[in-house]
N, C-alpha and C. Protein backbone atom coordinates (compact mmCIF):
# COMPACT_ATOMS: atom_id res chain seq x y z
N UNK A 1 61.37 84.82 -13.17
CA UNK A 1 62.07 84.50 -14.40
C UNK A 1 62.60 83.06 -14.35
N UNK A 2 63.02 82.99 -12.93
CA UNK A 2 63.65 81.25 -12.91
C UNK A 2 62.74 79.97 -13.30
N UNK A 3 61.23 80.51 -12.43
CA UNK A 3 59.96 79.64 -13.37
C UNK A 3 60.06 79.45 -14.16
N UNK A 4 59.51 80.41 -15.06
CA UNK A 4 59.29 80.68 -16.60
C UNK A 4 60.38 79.26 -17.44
N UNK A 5 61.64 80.02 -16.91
CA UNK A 5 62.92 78.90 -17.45
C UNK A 5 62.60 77.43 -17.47
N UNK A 6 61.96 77.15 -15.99
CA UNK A 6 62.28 75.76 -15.24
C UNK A 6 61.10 74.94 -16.47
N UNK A 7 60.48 75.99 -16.29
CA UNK A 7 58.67 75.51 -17.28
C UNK A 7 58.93 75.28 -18.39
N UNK A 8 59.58 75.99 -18.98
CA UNK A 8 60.03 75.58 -20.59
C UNK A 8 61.17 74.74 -20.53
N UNK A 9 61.93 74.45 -19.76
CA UNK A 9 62.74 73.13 -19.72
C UNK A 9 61.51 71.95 -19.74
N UNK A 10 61.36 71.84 -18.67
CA UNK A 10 60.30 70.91 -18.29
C UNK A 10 59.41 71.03 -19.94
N UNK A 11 58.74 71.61 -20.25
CA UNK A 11 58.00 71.52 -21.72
C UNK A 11 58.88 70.89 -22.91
N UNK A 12 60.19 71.41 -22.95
CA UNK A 12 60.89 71.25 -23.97
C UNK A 12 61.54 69.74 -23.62
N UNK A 13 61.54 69.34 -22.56
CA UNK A 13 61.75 67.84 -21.82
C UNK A 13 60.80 66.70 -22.74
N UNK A 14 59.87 67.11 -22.29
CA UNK A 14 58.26 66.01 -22.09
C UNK A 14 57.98 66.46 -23.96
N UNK A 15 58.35 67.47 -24.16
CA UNK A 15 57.97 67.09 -25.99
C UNK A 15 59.01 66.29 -26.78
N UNK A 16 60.24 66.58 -26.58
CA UNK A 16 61.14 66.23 -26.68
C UNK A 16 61.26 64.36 -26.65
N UNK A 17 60.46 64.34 -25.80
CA UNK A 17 61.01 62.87 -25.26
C UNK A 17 59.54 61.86 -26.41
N UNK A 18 58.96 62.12 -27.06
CA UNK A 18 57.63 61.73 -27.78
C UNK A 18 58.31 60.67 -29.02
N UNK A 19 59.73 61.20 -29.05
CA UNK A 19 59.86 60.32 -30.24
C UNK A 19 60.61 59.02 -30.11
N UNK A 20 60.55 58.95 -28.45
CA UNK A 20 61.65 57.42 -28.13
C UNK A 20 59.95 56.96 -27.60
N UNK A 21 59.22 56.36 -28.10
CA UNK A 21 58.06 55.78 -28.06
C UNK A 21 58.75 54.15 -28.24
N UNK A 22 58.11 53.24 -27.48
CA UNK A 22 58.12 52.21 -27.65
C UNK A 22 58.14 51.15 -28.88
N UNK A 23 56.51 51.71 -29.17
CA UNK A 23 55.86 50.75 -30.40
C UNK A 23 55.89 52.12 -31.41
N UNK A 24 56.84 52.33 -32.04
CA UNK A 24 56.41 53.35 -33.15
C UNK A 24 55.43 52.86 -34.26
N UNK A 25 54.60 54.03 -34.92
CA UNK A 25 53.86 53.42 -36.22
C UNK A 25 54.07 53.49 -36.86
N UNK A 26 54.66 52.39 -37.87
CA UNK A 26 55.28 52.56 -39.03
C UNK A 26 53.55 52.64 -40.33
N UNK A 27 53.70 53.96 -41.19
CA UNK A 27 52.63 53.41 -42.23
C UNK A 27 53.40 53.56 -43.52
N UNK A 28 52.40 52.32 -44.50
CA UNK A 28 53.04 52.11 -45.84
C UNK A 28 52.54 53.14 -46.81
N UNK A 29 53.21 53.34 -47.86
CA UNK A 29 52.71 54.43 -48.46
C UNK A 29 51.85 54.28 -49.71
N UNK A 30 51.05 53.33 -49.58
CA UNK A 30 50.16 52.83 -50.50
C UNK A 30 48.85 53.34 -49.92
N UNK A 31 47.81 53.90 -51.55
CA UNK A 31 46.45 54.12 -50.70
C UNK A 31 45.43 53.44 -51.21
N UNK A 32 44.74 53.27 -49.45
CA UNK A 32 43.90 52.13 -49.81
C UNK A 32 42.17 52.63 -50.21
N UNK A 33 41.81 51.42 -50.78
CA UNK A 33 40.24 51.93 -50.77
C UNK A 33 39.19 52.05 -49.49
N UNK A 34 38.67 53.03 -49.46
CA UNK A 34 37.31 52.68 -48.38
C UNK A 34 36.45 51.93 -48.38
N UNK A 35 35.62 51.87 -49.67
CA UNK A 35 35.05 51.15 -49.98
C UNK A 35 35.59 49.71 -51.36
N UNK A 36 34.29 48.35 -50.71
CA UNK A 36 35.06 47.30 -51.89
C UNK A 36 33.73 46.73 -52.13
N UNK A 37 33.33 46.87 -53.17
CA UNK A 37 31.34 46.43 -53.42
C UNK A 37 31.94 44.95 -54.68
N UNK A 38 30.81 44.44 -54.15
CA UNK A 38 30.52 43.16 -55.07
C UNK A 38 29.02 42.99 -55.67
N UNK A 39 29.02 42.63 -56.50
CA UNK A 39 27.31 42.86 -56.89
C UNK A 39 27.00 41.14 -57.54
N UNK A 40 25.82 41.33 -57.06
CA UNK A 40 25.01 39.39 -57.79
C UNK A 40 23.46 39.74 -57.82
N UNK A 41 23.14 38.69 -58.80
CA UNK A 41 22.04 38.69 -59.33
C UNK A 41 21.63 37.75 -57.88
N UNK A 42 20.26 38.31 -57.32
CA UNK A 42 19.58 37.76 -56.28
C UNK A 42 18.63 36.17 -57.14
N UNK A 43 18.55 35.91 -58.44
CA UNK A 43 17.94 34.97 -58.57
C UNK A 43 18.57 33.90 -58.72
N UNK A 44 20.37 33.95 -59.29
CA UNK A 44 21.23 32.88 -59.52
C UNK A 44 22.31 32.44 -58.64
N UNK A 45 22.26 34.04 -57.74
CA UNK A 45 23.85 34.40 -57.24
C UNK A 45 25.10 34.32 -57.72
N UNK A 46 24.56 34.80 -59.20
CA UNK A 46 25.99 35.26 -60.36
C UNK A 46 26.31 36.49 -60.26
N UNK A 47 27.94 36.50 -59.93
CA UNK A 47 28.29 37.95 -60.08
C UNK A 47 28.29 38.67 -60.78
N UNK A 48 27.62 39.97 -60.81
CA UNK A 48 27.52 40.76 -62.31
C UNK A 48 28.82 42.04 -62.29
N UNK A 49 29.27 42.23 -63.96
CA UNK A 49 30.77 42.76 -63.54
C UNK A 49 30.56 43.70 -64.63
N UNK A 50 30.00 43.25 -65.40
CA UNK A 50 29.89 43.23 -67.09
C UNK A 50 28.90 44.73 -67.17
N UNK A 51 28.66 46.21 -68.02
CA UNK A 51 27.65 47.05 -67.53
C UNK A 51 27.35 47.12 -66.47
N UNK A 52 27.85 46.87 -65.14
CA UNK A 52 27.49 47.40 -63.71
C UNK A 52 28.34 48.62 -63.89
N UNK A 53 27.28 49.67 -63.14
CA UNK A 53 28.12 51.02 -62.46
C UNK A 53 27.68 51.07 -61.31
N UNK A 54 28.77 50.82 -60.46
CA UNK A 54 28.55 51.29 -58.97
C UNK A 54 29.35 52.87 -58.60
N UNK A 55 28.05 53.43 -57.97
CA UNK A 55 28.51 54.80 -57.32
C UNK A 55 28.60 54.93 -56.05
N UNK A 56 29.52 55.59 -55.71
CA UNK A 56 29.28 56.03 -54.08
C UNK A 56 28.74 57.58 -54.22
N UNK A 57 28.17 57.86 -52.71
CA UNK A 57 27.85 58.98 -52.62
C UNK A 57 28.07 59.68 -50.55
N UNK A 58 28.61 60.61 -50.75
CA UNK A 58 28.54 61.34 -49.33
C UNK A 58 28.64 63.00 -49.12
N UNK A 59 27.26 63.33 -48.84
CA UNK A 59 27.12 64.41 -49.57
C UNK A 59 27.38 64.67 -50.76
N UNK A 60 28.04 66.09 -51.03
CA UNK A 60 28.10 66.54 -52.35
C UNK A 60 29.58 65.80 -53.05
N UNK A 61 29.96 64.65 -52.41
CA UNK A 61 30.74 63.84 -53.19
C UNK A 61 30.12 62.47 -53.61
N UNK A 62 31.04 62.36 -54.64
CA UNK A 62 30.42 61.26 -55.63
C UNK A 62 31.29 60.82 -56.45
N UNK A 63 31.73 59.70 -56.29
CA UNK A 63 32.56 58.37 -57.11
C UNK A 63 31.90 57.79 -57.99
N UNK A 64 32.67 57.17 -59.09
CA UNK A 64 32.00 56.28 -59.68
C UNK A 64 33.31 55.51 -59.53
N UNK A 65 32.89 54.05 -58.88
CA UNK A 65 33.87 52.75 -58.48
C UNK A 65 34.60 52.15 -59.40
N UNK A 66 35.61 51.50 -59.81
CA UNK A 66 36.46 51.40 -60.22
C UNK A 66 36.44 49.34 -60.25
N UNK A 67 35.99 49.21 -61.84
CA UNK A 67 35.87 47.41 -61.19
C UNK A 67 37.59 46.93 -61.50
N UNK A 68 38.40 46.40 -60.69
CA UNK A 68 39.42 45.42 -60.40
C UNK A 68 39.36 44.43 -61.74
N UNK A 69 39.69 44.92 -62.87
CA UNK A 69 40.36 44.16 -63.83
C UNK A 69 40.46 42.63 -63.42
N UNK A 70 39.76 41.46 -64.18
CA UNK A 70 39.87 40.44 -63.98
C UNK A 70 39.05 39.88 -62.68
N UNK A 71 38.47 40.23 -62.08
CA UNK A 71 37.81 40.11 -60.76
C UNK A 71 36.29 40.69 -60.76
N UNK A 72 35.42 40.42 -59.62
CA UNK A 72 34.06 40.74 -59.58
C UNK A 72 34.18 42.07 -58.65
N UNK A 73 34.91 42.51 -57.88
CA UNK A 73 35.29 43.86 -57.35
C UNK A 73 35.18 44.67 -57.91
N UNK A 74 34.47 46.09 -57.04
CA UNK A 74 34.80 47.47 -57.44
C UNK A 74 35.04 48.39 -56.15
N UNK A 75 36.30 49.12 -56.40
CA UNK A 75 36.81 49.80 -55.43
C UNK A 75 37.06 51.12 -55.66
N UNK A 76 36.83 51.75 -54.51
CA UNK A 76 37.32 53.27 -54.76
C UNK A 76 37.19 53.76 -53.41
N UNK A 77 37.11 55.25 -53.56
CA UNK A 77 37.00 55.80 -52.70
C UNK A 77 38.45 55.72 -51.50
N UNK A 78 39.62 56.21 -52.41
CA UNK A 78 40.38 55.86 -51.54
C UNK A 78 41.16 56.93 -50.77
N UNK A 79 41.41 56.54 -49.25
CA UNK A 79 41.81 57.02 -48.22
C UNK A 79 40.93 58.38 -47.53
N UNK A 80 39.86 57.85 -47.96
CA UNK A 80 38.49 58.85 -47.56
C UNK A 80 37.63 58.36 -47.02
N UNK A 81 37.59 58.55 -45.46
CA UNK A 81 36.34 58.67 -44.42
C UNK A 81 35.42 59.01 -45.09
N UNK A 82 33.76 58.76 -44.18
CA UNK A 82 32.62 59.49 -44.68
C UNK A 82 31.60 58.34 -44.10
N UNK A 83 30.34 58.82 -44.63
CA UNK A 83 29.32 57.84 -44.47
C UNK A 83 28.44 57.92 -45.76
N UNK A 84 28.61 56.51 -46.78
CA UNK A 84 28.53 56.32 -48.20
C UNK A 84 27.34 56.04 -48.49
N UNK A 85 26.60 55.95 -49.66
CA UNK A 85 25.22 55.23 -49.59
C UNK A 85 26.12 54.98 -51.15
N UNK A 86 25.73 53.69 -50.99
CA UNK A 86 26.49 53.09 -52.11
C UNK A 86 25.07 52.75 -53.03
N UNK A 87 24.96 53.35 -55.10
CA UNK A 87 24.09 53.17 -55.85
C UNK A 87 24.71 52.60 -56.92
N UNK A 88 23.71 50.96 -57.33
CA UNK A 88 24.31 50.35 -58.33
C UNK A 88 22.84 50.38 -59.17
N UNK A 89 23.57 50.21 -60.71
CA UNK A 89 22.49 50.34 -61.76
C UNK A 89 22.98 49.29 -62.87
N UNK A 90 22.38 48.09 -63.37
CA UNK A 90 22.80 47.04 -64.46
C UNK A 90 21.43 47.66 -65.72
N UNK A 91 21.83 47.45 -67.13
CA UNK A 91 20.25 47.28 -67.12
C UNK A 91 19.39 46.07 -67.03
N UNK A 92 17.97 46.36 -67.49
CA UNK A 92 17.30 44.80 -67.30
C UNK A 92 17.27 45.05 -65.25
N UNK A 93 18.09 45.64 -64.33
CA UNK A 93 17.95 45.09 -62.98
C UNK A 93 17.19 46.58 -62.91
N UNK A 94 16.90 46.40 -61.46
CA UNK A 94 15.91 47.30 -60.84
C UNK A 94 17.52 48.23 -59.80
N UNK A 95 17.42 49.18 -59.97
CA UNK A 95 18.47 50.43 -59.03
C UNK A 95 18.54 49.97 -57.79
N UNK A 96 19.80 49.78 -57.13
CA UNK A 96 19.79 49.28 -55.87
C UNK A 96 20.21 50.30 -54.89
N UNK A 97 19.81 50.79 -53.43
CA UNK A 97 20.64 51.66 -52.98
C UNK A 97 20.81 51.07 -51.21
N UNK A 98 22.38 50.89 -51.15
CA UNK A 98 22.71 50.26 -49.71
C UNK A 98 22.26 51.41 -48.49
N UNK A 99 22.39 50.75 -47.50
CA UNK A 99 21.86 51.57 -46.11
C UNK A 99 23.29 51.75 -46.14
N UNK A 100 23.43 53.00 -44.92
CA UNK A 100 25.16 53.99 -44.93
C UNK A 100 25.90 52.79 -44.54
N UNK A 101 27.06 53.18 -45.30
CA UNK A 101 28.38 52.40 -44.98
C UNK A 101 29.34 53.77 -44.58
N UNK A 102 29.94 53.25 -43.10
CA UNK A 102 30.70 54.09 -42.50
C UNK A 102 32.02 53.64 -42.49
N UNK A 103 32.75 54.59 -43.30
CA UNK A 103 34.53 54.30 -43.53
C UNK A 103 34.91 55.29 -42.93
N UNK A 104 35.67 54.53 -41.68
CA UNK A 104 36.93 54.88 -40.61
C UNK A 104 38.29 54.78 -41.12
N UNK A 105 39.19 55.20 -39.86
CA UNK A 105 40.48 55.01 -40.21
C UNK A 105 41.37 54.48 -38.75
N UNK A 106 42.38 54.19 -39.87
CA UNK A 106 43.40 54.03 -38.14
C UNK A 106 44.36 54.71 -38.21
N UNK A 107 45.49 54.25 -37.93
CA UNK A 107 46.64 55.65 -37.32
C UNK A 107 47.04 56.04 -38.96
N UNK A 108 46.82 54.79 -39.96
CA UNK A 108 47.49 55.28 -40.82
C UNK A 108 46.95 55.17 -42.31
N UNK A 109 45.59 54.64 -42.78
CA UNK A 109 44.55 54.25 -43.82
C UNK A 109 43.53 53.91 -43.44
N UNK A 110 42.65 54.25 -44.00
CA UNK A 110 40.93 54.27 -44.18
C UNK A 110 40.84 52.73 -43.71
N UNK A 111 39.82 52.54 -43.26
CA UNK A 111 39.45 50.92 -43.09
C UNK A 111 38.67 50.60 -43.99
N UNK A 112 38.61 49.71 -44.96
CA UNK A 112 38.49 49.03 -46.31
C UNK A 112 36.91 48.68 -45.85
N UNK A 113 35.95 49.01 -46.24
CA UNK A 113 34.53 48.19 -45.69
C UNK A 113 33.99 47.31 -47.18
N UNK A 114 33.89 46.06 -47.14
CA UNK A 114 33.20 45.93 -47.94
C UNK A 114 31.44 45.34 -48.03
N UNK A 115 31.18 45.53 -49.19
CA UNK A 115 29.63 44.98 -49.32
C UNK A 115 29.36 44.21 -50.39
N UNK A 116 27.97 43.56 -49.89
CA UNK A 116 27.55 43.06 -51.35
C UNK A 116 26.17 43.63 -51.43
N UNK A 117 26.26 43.86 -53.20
CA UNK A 117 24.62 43.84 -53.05
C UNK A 117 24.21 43.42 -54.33
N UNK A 118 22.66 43.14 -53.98
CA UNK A 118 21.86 42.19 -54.46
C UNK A 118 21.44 42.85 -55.66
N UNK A 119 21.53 42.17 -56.88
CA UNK A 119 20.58 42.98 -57.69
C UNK A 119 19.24 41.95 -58.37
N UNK A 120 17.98 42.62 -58.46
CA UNK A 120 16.54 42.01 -58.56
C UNK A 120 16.37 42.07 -60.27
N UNK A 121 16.18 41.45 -60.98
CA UNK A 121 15.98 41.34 -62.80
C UNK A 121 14.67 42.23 -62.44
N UNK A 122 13.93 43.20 -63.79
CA UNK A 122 13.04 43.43 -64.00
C UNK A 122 12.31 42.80 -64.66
């Protein structure tokens, strides 16, 4: 019985003690995007903003991106891991589809990946 005791001291010690950590992590409470796509015409390298829909896809999920008001950005996908195949469509351009983009995280938000991609006139 004196074990038992000594063991759950000792347990209730060493858990106990987790929250006088050195470097604590502080996270902000804002959420971020996973993904941040930019799109250009491959013949001028003008950004197209205007009728672009960019989608993400991972598995049976599916975004449609979000363009950043005033800016050539589109973002979404936020505070969600995965591995994306990102599909953009203008008309007049030919359907573009990126090789996987893999969004990680750290102790405390997704890691932001961004891309560009090219779009070809028909």
């Amino acid at each position: 019985m004196k074990k038992a005791f000594i063991l759950f001291l000792l347990f209730f010690w060493a858990c106990n003690d987790d929250d006088k950590t050195q470097d604590p992590v502080l996270c902000t409470e804002e959420a971020r995007p996973g993904i941040e796509v930019t799109v250009k015409d491959t013949k001028d390298n003008m950004f197209l903003v205007q009728d672009v829909t960019v989608m993400v896809v991972d598995n049976q999920y599916k975004e449609t991106l979000e363009n950043i008001l005033g800016t050539n950005i589109f973002i979404g996908a936020y505070e969600r891991t995965g591995t994306y195949t990102v599909v953009v469509n203008k008309d007049n351009y030919i359907q573009t589809t990126s090789d996987p983009v893999i969004v990680t995280k750290d102790a405390c938000h997704v890691i932001t990946k961004s891309i560009e991609i090219l779009l070809i006139k028909k």
